[in-house]
PDB file of N, CA and C in Angstrom:
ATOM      1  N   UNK A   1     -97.484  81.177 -38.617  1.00  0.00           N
ATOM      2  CA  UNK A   1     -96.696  80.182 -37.906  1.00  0.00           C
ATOM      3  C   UNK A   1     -97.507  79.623 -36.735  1.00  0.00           C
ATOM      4  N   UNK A   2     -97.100  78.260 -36.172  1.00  0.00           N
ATOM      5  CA  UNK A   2     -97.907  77.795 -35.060  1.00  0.00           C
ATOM      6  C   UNK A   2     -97.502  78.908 -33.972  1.00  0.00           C
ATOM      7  N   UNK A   3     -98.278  78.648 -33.168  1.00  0.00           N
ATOM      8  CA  UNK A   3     -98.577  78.671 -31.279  1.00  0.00           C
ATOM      9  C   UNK A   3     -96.985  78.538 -31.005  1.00  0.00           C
ATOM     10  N   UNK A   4     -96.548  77.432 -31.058  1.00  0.00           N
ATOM     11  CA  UNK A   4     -94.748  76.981 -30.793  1.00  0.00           C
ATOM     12  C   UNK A   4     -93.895  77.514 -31.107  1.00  0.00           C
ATOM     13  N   UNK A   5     -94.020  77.941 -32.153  1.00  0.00           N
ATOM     14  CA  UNK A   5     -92.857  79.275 -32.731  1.00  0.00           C
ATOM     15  C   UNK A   5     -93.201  80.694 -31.868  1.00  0.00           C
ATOM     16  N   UNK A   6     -94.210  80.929 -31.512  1.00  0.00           N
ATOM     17  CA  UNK A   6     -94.231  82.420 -31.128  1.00  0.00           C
ATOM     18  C   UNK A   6     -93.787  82.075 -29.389  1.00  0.00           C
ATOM     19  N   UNK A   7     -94.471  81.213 -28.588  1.00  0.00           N
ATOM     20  CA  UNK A   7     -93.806  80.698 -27.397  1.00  0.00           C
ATOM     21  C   UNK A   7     -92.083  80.123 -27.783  1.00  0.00           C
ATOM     22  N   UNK A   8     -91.959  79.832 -28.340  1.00  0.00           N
ATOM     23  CA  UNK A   8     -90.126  79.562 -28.304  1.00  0.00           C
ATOM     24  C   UNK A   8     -89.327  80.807 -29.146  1.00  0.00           C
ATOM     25  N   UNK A   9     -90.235  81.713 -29.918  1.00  0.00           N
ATOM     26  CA  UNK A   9     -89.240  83.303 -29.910  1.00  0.00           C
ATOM     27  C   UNK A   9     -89.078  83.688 -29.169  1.00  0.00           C
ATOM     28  N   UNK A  10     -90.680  83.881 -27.975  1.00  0.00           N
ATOM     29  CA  UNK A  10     -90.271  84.217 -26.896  1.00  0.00           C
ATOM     30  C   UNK A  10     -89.471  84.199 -25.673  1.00  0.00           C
ATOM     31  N   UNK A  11     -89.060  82.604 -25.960  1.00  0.00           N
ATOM     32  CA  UNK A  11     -88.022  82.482 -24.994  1.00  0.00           C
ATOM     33  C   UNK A  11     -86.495  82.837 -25.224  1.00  0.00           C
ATOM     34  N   UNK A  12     -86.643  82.381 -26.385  1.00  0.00           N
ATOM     35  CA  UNK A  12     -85.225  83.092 -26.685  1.00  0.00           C
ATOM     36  C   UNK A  12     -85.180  84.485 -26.757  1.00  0.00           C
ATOM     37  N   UNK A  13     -85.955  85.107 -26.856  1.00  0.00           N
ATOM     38  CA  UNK A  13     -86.149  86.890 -26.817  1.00  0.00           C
ATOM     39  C   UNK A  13     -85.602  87.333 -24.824  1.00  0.00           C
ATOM     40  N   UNK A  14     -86.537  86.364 -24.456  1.00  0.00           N
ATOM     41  CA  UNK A  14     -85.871  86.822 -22.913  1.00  0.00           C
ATOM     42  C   UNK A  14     -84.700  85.773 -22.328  1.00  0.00           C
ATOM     43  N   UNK A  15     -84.336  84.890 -22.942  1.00  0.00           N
ATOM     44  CA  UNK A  15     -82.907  84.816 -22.833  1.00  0.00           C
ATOM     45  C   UNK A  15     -82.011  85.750 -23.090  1.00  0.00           C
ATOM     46  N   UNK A  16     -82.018  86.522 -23.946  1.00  0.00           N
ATOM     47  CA  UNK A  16     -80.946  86.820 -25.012  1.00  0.00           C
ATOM     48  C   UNK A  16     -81.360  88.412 -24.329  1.00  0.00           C
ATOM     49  N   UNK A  17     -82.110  88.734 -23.770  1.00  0.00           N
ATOM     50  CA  UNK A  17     -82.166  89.774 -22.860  1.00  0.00           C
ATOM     51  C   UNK A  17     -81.745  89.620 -21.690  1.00  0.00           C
ATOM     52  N   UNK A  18     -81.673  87.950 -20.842  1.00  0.00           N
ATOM     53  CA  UNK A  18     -80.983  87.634 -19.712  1.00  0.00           C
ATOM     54  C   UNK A  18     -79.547  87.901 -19.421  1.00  0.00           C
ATOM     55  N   UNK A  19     -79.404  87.646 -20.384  1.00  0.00           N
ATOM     56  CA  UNK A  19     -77.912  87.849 -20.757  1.00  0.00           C
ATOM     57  C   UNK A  19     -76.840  89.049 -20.964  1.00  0.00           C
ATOM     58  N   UNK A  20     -77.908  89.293 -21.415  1.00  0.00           N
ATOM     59  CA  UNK A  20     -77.370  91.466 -21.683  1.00  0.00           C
ATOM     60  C   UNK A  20     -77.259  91.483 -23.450  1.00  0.00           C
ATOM     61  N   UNK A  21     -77.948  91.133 -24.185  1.00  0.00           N
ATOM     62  CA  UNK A  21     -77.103  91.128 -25.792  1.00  0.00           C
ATOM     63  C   UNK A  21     -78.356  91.396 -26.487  1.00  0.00           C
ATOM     64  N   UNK A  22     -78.048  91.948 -27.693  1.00  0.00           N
ATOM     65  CA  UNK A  22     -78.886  92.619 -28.544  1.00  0.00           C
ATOM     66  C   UNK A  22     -78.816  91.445 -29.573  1.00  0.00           C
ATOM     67  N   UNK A  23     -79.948  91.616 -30.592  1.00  0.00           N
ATOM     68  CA  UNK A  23     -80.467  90.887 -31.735  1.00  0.00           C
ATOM     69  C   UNK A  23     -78.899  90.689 -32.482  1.00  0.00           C
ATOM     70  N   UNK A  24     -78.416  92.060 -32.838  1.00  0.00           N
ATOM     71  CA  UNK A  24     -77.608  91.799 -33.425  1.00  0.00           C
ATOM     72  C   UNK A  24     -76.058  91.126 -32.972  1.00  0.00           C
ATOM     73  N   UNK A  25     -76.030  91.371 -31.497  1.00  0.00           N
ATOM     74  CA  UNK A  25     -74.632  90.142 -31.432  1.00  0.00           C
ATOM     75  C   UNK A  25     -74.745  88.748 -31.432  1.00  0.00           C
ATOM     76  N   UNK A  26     -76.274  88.591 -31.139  1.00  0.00           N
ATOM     77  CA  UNK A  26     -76.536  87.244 -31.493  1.00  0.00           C
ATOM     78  C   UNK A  26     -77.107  86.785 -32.638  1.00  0.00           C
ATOM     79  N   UNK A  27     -76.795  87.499 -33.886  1.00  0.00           N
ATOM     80  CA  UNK A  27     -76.499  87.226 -35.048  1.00  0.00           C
ATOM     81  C   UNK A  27     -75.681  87.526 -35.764  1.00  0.00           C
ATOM     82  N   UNK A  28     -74.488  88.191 -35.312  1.00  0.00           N
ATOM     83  CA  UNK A  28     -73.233  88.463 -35.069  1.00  0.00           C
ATOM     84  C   UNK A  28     -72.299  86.819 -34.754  1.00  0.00           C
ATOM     85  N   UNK A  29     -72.544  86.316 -33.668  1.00  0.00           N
ATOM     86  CA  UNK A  29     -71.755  85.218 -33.019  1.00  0.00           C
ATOM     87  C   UNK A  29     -72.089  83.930 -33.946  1.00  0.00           C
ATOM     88  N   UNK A  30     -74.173  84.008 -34.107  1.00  0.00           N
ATOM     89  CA  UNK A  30     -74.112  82.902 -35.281  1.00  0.00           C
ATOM     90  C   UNK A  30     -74.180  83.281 -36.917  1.00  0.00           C
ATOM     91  N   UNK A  31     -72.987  84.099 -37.069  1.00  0.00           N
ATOM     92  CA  UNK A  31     -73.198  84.250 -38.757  1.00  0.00           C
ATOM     93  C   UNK A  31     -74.849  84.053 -39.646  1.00  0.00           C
ATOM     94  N   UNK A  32     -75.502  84.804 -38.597  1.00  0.00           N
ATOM     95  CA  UNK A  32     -76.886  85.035 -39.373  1.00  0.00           C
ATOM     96  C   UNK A  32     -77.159  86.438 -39.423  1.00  0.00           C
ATOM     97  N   UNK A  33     -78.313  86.428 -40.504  1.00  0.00           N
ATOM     98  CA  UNK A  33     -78.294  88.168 -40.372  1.00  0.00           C
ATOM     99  C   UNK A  33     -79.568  88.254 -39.032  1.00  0.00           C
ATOM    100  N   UNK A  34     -79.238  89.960 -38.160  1.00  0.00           N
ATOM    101  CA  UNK A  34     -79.937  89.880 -37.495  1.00  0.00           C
ATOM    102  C   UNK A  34     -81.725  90.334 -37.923  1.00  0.00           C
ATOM    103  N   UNK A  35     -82.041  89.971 -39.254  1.00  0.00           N
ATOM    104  CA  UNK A  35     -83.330  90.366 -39.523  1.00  0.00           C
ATOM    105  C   UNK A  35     -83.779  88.750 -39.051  1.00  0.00           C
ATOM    106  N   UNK A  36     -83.467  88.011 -39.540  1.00  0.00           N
ATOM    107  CA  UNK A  36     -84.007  86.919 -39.287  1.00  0.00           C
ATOM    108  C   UNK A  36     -84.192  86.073 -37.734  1.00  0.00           C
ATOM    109  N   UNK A  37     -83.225  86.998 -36.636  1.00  0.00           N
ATOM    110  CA  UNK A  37     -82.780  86.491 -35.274  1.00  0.00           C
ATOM    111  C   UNK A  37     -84.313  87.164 -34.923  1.00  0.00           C
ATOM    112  N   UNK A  38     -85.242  88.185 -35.148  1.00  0.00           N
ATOM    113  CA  UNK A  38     -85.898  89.235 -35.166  1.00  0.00           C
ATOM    114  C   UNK A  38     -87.341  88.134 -35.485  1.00  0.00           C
ATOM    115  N   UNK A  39     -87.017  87.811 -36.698  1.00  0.00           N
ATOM    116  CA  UNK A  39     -88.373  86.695 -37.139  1.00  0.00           C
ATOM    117  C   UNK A  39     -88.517  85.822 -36.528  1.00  0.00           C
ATOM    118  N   UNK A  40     -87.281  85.388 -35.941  1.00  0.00           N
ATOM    119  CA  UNK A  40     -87.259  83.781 -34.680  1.00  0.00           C
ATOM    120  C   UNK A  40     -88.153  84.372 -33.561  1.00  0.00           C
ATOM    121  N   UNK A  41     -87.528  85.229 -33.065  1.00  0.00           N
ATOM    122  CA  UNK A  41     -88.489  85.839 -32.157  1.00  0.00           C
ATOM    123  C   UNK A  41     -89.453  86.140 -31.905  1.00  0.00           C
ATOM    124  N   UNK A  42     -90.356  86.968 -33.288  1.00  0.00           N
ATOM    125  CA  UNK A  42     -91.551  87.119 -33.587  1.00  0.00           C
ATOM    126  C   UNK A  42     -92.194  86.127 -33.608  1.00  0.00           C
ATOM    127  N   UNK A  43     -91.886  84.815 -33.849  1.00  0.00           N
ATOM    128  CA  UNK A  43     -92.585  83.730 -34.296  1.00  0.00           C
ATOM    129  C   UNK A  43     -93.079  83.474 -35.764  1.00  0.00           C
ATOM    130  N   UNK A  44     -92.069  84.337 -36.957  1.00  0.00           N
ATOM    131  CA  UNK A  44     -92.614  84.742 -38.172  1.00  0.00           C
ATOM    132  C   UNK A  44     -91.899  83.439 -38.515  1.00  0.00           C
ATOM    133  N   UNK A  45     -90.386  82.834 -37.718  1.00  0.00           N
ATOM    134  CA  UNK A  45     -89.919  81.619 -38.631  1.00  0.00           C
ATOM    135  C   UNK A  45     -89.471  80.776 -37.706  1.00  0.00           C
ATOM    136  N   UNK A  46     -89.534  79.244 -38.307  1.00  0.00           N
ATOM    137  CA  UNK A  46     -89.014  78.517 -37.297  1.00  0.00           C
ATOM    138  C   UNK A  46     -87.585  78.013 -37.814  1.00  0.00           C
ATOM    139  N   UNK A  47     -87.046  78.003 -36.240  1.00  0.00           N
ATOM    140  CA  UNK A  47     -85.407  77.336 -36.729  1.00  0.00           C
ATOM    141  C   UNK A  47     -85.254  76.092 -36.866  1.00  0.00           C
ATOM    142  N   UNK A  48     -84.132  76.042 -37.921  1.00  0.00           N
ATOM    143  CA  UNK A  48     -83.469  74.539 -37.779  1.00  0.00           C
ATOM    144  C   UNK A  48     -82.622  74.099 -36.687  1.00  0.00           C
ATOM    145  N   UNK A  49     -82.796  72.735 -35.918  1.00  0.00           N
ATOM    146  CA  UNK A  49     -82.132  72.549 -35.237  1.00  0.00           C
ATOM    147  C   UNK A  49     -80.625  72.750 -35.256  1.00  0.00           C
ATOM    148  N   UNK A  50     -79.962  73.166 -36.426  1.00  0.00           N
ATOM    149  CA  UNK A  50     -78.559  73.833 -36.346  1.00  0.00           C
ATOM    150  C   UNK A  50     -78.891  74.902 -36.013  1.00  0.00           C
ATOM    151  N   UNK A  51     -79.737  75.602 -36.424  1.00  0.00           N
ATOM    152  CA  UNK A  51     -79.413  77.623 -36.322  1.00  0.00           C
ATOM    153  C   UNK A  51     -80.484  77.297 -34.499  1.00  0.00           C
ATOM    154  N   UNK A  52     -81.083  76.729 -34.217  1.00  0.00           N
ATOM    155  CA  UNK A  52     -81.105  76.507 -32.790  1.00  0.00           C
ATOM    156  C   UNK A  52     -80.119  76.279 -32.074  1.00  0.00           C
ATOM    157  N   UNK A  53     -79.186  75.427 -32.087  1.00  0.00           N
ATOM    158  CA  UNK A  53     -77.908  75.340 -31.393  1.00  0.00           C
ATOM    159  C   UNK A  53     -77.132  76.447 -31.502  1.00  0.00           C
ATOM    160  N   UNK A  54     -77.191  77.066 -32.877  1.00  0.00           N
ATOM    161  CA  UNK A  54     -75.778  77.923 -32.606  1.00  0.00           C
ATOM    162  C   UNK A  54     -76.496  79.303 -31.512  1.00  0.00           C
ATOM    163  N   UNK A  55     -77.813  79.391 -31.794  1.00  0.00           N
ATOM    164  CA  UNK A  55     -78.622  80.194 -31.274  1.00  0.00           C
ATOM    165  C   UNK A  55     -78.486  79.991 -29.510  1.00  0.00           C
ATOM    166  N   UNK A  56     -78.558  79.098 -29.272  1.00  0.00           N
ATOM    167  CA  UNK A  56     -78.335  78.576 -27.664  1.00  0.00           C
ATOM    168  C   UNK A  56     -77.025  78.360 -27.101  1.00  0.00           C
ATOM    169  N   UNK A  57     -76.010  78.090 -28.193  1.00  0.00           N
ATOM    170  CA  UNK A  57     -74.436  78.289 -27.857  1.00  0.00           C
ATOM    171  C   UNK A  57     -74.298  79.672 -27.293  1.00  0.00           C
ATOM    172  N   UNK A  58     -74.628  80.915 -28.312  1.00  0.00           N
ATOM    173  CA  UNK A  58     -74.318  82.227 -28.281  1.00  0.00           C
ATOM    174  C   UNK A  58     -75.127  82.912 -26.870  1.00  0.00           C
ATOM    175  N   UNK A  59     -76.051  81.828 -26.473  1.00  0.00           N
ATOM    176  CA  UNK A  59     -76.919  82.624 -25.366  1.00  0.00           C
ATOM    177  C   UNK A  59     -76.246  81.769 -24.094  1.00  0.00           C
ATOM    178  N   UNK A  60     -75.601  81.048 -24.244  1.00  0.00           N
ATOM    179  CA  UNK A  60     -74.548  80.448 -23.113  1.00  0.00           C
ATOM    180  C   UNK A  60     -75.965  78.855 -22.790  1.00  0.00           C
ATOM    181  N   UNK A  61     -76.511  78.757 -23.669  1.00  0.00           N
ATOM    182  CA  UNK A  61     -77.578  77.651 -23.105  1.00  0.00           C
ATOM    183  C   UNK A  61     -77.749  76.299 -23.675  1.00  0.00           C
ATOM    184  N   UNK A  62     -78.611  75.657 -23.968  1.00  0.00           N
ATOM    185  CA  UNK A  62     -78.677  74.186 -24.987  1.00  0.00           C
ATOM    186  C   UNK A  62     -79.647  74.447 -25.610  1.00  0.00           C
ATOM    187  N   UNK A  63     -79.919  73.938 -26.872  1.00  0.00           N
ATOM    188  CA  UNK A  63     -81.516  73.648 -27.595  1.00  0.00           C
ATOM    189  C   UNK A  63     -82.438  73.200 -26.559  1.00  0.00           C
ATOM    190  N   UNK A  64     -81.897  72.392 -26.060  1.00  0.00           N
ATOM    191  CA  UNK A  64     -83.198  71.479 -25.432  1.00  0.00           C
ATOM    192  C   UNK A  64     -83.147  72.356 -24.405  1.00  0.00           C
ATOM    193  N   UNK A  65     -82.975  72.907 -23.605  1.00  0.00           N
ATOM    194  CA  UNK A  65     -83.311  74.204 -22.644  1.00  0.00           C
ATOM    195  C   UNK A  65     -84.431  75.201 -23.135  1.00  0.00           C
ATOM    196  N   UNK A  66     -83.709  75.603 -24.131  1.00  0.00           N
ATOM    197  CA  UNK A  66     -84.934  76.694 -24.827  1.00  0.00           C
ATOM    198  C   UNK A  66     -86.133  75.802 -25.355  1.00  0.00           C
ATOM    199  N   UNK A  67     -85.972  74.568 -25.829  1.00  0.00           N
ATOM    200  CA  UNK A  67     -87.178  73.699 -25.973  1.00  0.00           C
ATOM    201  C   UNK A  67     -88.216  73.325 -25.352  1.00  0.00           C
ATOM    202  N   UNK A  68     -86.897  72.684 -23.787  1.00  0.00           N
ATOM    203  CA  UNK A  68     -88.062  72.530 -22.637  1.00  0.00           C
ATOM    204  C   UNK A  68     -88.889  73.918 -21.914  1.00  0.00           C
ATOM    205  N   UNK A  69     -87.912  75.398 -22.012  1.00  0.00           N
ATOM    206  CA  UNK A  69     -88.567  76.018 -21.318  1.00  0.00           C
ATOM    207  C   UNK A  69     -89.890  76.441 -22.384  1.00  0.00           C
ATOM    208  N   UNK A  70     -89.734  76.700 -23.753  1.00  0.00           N
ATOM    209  CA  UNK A  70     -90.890  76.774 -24.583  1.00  0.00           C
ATOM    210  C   UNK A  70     -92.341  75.955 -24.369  1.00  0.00           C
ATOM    211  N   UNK A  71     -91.585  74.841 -24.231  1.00  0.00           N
ATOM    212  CA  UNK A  71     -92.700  73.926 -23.939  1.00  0.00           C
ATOM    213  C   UNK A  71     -93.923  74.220 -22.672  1.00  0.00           C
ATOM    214  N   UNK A  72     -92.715  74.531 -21.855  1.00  0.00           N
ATOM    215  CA  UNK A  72     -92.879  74.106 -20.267  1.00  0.00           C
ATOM    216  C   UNK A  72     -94.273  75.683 -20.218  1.00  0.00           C
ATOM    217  N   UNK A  73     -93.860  76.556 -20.945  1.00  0.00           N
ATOM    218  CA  UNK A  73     -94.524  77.993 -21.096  1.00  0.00           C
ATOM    219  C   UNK A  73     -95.420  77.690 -21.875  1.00  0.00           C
ATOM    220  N   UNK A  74     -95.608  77.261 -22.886  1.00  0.00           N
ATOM    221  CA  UNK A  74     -96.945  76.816 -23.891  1.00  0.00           C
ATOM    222  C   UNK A  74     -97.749  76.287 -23.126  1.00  0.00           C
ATOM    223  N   UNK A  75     -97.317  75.328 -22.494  1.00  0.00           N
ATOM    224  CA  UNK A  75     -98.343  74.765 -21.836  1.00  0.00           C
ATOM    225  C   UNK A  75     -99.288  75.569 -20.354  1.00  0.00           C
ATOM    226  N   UNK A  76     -98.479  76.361 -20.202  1.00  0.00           N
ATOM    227  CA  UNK A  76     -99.078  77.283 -18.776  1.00  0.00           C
ATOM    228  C   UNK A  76     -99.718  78.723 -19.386  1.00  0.00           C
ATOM    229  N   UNK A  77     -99.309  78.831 -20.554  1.00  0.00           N
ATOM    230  CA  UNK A  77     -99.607  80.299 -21.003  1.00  0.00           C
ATOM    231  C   UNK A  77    -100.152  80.395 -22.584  1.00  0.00           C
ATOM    232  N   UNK A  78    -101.776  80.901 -22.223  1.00  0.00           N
ATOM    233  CA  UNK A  78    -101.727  80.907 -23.929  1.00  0.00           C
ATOM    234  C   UNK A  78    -101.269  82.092 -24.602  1.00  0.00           C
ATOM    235  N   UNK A  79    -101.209  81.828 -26.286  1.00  0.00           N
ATOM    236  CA  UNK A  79    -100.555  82.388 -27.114  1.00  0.00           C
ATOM    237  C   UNK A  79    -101.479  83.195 -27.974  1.00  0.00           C
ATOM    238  N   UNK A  80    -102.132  84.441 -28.072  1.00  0.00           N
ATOM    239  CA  UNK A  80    -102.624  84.829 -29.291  1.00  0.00           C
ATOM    240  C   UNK A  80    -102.097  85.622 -30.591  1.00  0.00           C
ATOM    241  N   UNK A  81    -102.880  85.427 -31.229  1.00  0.00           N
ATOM    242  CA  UNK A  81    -101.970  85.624 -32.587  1.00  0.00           C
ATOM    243  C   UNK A  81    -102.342  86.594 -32.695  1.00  0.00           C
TER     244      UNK A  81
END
């Protein structure tokens, strides 16, 4: 997977730790299984802008939040694979 997927798992990995919630209630809330909430994170898959939203609903946030902060981190921090 690109550079972008592993910087935007990551953000949602420490969102979803901001928050207090495990992999699995936040694949719990979006009717996904939590193996795959796990691969978002890793950077093994990228989401669709639906399973992004419901992903940022459940973390109390927006897509474009987790987008811009992905971004905003790619660009200040590199990524190795």
């Amino acid at each position: 997977m690109d550079a972008f997927e592993k910087v935007l798992g990551r953000v949602i990995a420490q969102r979803r730790r901001s928050v207090g919630m495990s992999q699995e209630a936040v694949a719990f809330r979006c009717k996904l299984h939590p193996t795959y909430i796990s691969q978002l994170e890793r950077g093994l898959k990228s989401p669709t802008i639906r399973v992004l939203r419901l992903i940022a609903d459940a973390l109390g946030t927006s897509g474009s939040e987790l987008l811009v902060a992905a971004e905003s981190e790619g660009a200040n921090r590199p990524v190795h694979e």
